[in-house]
PDB file of N, CA and C in Angstrom:
ATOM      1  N   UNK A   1      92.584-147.133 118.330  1.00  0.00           N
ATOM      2  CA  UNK A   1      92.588-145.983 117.446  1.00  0.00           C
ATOM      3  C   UNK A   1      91.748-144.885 118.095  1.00  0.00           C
ATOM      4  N   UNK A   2      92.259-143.665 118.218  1.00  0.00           N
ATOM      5  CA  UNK A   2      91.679-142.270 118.677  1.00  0.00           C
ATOM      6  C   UNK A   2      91.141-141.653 117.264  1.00  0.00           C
ATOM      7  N   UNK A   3      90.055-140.575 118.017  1.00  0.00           N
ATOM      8  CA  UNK A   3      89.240-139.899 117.534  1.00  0.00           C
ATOM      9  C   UNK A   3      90.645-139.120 115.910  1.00  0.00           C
ATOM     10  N   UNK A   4      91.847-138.775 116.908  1.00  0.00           N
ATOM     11  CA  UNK A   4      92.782-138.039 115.605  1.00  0.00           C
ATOM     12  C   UNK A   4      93.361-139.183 114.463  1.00  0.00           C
ATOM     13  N   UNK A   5      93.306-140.154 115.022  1.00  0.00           N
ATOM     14  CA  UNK A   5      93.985-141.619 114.363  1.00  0.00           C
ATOM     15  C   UNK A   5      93.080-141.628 113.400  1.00  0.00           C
ATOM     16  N   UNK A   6      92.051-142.157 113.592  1.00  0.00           N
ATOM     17  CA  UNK A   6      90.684-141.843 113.017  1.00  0.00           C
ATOM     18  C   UNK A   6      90.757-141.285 111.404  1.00  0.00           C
ATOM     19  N   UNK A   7      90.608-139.787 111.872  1.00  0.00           N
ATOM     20  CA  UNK A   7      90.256-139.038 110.502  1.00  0.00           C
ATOM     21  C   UNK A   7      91.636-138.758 109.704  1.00  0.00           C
ATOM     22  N   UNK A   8      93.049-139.303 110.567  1.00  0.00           N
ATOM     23  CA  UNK A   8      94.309-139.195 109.376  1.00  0.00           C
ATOM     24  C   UNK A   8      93.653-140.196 108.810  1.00  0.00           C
ATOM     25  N   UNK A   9      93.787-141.323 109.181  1.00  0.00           N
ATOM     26  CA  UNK A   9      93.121-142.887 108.213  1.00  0.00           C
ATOM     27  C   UNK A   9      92.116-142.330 106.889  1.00  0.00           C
ATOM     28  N   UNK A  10      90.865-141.856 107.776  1.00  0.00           N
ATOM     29  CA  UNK A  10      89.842-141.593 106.394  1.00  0.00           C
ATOM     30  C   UNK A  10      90.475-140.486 105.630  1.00  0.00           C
ATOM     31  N   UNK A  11      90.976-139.481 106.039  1.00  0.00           N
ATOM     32  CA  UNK A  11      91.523-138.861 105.419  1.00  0.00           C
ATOM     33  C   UNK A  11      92.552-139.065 104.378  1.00  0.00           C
ATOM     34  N   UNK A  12      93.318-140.245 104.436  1.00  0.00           N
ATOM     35  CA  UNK A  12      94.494-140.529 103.799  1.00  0.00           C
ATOM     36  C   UNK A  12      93.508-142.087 102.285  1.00  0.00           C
ATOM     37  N   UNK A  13      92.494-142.446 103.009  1.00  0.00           N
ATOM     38  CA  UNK A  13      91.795-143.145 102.410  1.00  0.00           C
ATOM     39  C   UNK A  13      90.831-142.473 101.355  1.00  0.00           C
ATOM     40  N   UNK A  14      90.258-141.182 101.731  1.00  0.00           N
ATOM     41  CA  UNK A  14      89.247-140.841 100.791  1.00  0.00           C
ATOM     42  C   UNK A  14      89.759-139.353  99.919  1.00  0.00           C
ATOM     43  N   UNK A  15      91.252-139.143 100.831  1.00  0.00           N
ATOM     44  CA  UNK A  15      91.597-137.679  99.755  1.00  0.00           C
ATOM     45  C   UNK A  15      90.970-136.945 100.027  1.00  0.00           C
ATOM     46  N   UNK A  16      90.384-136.280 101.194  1.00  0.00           N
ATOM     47  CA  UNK A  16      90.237-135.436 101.558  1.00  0.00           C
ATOM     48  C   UNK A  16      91.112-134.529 102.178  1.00  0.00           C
ATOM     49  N   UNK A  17      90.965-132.958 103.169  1.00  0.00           N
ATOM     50  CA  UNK A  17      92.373-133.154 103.674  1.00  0.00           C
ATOM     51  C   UNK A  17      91.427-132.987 104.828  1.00  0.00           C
ATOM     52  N   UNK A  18      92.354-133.069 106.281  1.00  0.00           N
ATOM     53  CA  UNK A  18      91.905-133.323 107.696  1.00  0.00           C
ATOM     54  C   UNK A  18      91.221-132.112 107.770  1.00  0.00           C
ATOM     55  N   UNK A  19      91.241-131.809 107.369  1.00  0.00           N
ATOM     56  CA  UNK A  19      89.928-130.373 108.113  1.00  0.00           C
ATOM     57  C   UNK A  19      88.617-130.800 107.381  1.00  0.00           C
ATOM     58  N   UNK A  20      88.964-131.066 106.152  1.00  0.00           N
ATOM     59  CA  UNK A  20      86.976-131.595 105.918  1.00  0.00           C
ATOM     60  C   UNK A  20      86.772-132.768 106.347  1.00  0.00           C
ATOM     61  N   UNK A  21      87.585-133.812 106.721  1.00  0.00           N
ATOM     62  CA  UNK A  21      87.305-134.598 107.174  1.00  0.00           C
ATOM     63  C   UNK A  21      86.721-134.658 108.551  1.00  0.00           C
ATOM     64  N   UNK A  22      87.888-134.046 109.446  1.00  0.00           N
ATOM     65  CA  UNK A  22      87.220-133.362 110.634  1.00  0.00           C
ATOM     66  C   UNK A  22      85.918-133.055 110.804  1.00  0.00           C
ATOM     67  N   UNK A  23      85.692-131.871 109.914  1.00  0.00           N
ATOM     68  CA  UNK A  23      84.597-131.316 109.845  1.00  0.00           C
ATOM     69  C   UNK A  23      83.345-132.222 109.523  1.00  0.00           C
ATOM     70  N   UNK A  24      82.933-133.226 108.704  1.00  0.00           N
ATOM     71  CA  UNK A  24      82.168-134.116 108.421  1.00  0.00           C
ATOM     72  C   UNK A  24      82.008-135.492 109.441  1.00  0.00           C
ATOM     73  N   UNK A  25      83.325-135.852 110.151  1.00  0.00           N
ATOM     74  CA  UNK A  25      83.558-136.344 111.075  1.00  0.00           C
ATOM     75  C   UNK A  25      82.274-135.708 111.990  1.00  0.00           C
ATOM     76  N   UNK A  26      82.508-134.742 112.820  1.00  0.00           N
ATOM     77  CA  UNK A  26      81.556-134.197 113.712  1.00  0.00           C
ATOM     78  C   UNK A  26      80.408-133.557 113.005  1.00  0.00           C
ATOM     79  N   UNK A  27      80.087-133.523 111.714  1.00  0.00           N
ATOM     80  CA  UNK A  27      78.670-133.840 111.710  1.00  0.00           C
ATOM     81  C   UNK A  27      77.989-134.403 111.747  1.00  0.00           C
ATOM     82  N   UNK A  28      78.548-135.816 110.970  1.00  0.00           N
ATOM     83  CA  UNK A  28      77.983-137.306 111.512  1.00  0.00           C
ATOM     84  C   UNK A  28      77.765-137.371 112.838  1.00  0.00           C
ATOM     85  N   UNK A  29      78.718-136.976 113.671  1.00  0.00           N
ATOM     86  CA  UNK A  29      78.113-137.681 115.400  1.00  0.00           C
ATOM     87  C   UNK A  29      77.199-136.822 115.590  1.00  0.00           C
ATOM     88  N   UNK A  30      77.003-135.464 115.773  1.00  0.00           N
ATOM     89  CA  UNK A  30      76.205-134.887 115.781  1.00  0.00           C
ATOM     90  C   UNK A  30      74.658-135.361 114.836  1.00  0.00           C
ATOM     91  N   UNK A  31      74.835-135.791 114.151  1.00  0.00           N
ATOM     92  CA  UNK A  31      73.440-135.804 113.281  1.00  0.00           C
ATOM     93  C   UNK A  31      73.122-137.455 114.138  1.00  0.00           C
ATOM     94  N   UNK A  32      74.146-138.408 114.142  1.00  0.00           N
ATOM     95  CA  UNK A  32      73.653-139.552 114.773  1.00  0.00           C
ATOM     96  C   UNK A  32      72.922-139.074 115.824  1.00  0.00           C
ATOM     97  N   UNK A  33      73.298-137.888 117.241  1.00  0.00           N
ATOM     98  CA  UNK A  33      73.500-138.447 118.126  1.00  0.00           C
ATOM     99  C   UNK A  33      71.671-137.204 118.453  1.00  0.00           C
ATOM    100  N   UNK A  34      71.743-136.217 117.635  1.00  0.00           N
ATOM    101  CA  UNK A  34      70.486-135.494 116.948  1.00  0.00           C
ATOM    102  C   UNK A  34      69.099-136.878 116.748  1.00  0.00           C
ATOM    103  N   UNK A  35      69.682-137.330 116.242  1.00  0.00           N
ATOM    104  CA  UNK A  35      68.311-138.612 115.728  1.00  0.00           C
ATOM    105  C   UNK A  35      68.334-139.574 116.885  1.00  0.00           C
ATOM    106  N   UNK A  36      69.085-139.944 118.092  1.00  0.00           N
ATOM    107  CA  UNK A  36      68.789-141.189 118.909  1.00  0.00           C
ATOM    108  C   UNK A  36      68.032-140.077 120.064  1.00  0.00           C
ATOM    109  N   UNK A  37      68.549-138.833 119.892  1.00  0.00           N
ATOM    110  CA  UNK A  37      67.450-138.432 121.169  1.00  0.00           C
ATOM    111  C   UNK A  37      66.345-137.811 120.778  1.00  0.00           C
ATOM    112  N   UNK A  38      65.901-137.916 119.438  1.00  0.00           N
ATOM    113  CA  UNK A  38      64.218-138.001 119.109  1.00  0.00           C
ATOM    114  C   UNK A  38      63.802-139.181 119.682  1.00  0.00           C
ATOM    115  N   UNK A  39      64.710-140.337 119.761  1.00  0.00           N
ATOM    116  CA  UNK A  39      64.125-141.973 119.536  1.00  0.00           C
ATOM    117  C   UNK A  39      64.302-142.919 118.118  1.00  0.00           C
ATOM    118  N   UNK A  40      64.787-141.887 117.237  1.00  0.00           N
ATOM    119  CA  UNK A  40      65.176-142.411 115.803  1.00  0.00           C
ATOM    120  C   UNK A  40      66.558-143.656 115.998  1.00  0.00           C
ATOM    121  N   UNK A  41      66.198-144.456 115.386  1.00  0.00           N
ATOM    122  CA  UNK A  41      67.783-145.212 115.270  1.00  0.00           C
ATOM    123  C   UNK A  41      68.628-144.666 114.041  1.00  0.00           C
ATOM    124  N   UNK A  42      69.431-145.077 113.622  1.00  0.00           N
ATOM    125  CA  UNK A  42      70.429-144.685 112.372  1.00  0.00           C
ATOM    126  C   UNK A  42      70.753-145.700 112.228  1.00  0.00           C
ATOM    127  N   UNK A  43      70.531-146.562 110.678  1.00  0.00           N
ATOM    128  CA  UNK A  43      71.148-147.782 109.806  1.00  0.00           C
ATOM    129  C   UNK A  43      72.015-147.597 109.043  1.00  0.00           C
ATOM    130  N   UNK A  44      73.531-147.810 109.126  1.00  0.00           N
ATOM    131  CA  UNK A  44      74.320-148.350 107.842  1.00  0.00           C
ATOM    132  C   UNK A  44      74.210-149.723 107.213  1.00  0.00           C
ATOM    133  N   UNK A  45      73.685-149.617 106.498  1.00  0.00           N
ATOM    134  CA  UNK A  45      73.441-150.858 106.225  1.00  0.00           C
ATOM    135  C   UNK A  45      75.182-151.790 105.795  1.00  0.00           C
ATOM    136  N   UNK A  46      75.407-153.136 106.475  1.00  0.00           N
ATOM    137  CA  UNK A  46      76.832-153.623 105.824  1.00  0.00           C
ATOM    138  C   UNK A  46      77.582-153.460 107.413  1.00  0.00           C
ATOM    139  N   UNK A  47      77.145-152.462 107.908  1.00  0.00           N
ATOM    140  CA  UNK A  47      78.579-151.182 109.062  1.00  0.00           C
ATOM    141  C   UNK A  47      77.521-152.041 110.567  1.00  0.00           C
ATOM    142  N   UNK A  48      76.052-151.278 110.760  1.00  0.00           N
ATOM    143  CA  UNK A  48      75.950-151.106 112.068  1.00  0.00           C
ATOM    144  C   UNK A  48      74.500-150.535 112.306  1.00  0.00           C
ATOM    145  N   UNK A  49      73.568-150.603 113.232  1.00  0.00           N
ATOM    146  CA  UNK A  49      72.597-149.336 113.896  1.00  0.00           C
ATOM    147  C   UNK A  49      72.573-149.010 115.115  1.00  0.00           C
ATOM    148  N   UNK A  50      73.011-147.573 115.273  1.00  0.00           N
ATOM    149  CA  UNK A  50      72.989-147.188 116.758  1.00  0.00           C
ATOM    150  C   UNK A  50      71.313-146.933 116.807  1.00  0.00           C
ATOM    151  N   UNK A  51      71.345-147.115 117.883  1.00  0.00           N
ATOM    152  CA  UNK A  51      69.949-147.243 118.749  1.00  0.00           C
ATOM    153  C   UNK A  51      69.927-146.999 119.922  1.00  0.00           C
ATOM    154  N   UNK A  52      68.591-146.559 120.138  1.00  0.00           N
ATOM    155  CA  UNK A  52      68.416-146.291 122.045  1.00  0.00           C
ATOM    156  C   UNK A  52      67.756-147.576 122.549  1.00  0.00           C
ATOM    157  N   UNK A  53      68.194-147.645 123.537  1.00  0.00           N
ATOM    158  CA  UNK A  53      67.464-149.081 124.326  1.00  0.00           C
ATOM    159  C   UNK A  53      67.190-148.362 125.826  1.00  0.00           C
ATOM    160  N   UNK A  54      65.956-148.726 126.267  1.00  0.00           N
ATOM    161  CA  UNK A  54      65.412-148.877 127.525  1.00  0.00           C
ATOM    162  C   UNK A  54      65.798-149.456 128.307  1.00  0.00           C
ATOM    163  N   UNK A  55      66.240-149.197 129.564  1.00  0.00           N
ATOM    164  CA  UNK A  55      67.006-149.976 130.862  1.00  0.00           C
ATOM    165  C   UNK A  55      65.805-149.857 132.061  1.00  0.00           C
ATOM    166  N   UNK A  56      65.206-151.356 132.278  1.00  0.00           N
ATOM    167  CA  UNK A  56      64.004-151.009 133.462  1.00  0.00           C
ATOM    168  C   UNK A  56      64.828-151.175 134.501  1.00  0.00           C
ATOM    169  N   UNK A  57      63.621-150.331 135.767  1.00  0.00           N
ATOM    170  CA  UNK A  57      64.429-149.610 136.693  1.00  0.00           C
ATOM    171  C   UNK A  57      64.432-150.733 137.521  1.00  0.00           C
ATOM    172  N   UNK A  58      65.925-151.393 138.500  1.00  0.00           N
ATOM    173  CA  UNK A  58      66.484-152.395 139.220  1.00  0.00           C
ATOM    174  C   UNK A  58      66.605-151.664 140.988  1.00  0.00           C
ATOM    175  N   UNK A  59      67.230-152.951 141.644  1.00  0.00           N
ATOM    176  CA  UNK A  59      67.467-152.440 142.454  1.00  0.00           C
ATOM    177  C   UNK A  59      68.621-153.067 142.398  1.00  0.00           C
ATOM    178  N   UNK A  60      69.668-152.108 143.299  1.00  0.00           N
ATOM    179  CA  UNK A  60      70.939-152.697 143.259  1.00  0.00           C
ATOM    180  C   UNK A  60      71.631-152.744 144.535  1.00  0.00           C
ATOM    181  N   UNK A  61      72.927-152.857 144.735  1.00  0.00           N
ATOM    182  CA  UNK A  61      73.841-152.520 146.109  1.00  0.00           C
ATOM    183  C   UNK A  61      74.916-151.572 145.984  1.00  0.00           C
ATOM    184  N   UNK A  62      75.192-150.849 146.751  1.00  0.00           N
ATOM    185  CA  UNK A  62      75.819-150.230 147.613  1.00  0.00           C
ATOM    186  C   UNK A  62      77.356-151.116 147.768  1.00  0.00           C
ATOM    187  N   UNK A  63      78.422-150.965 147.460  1.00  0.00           N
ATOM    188  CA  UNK A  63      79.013-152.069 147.563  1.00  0.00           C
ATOM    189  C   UNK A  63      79.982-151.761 148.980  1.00  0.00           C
ATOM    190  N   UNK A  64      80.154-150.385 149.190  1.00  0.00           N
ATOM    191  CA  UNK A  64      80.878-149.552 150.255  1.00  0.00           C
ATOM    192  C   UNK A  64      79.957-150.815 151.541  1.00  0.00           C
ATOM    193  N   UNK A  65      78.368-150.204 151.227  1.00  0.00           N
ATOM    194  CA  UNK A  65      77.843-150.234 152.691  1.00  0.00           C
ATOM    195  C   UNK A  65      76.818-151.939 152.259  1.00  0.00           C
ATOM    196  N   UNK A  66      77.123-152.118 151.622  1.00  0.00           N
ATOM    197  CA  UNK A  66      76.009-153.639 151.159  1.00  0.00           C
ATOM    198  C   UNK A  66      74.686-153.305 151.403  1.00  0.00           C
ATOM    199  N   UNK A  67      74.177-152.167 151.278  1.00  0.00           N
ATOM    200  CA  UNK A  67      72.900-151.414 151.261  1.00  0.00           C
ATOM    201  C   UNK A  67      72.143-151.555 150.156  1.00  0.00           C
ATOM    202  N   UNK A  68      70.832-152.090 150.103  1.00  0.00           N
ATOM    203  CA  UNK A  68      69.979-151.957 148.823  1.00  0.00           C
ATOM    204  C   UNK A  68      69.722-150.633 148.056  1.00  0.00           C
ATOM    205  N   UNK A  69      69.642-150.541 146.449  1.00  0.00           N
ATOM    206  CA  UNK A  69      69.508-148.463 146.506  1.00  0.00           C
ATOM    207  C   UNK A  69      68.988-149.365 144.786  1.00  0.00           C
ATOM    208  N   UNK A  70      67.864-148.013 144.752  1.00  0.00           N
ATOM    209  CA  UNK A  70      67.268-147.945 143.641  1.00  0.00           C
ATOM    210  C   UNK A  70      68.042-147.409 142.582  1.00  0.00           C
ATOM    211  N   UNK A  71      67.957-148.232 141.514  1.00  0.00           N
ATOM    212  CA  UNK A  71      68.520-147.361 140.463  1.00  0.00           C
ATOM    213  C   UNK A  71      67.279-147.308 139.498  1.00  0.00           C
ATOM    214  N   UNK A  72      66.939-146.257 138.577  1.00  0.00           N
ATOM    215  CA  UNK A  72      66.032-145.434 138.063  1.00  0.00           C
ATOM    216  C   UNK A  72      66.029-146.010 136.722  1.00  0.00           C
ATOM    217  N   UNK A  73      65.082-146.343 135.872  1.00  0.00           N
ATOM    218  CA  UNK A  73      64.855-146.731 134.509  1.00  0.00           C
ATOM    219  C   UNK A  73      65.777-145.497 133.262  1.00  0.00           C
ATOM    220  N   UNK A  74      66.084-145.892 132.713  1.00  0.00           N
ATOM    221  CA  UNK A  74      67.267-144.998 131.755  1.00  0.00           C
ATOM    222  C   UNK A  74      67.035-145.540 130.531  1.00  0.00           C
ATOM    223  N   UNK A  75      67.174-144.750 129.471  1.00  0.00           N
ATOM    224  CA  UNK A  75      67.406-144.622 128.121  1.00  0.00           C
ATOM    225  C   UNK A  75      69.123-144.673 127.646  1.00  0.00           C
ATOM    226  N   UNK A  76      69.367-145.577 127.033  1.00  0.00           N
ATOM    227  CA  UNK A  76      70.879-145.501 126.933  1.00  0.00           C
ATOM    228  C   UNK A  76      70.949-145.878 125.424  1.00  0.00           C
ATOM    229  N   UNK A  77      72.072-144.992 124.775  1.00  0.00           N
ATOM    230  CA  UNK A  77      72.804-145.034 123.564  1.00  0.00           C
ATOM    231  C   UNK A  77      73.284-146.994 123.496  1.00  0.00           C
ATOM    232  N   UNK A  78      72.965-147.310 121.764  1.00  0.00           N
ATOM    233  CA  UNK A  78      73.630-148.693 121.735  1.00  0.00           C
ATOM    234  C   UNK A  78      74.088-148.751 120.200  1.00  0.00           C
ATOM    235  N   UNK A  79      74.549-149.380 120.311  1.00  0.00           N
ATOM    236  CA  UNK A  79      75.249-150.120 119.070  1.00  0.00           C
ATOM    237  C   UNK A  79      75.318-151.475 118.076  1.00  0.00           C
ATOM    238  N   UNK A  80      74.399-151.974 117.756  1.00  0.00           N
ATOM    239  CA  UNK A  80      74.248-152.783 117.382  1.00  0.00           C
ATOM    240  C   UNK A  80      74.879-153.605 115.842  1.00  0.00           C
ATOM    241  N   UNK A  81      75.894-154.628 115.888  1.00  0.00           N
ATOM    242  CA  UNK A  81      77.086-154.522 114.579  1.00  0.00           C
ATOM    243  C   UNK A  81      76.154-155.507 113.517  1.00  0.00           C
ATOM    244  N   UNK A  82      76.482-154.877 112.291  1.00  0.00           N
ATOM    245  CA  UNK A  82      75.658-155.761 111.481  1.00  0.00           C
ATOM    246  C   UNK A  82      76.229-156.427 110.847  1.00  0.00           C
ATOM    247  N   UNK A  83      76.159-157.581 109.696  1.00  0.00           N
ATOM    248  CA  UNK A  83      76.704-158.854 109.327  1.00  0.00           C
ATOM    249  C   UNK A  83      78.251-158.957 108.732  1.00  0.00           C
ATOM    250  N   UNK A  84      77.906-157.735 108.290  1.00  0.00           N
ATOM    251  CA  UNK A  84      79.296-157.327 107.381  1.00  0.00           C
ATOM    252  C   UNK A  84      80.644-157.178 108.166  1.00  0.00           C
ATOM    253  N   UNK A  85      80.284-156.335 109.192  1.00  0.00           N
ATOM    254  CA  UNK A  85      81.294-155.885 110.347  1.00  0.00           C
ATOM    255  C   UNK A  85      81.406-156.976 111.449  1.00  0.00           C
ATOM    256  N   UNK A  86      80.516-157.709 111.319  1.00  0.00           N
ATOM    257  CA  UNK A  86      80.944-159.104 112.246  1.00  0.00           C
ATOM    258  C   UNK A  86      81.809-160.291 111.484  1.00  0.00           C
ATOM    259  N   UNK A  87      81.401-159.866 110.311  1.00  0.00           N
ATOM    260  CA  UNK A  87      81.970-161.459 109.622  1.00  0.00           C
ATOM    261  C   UNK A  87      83.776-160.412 109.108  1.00  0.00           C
ATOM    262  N   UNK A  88      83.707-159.218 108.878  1.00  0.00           N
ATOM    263  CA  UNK A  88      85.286-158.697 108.763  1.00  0.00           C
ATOM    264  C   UNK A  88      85.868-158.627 110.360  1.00  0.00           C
ATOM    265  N   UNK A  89      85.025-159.014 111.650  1.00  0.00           N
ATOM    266  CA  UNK A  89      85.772-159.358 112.609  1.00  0.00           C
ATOM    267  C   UNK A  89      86.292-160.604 112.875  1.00  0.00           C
ATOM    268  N   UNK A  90      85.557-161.389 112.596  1.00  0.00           N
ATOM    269  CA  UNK A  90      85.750-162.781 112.659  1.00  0.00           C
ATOM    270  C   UNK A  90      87.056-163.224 111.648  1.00  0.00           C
TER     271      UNK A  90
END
């Protein structure tokens, strides 16, 4: 399912029409994505919490040249699924 697949679904689910949906659509990511680069996580509780996680810095290879090369400690976007959304996967 795509980003347009998406908001026909909620859209056709909550009676809205696609433009406010749209529109609320990208405020949510925006407001998620606003709060993980303070360091804030975001809880749905039931759904999910995106979160930032820390990546310490490795060394890795080169796979062209089998050369050792530093890769740099990073902050990366995550996703973490919570009980509800695991047990409606299962």
């Amino acid at each position: 399912m795509n980003k347009t697949e998406l908001i026909d679904a909620v859209s056709a689910k909550s009676g809205l029409t696609k433009a406010d949906t749209d529109r609320a659509f990208k405020a949510m990511v925006e407001t998620v994505t606003e709060a993980l680069a303070k360091g804030d996580q975001v809880s749905l509780i039931g759904f999910g919490t995106f979160l930032v996680r820390e990546r310490q810095a490795r060394t890795g290879r080169n796979p062209r040249t089998n050369e050792a090369i530093e890769i740099a400690a990073a902050k990366i976007p995550a996703f973490k699924a919570g009980k509800a959304l695991k047990d409606a996967v299962q």
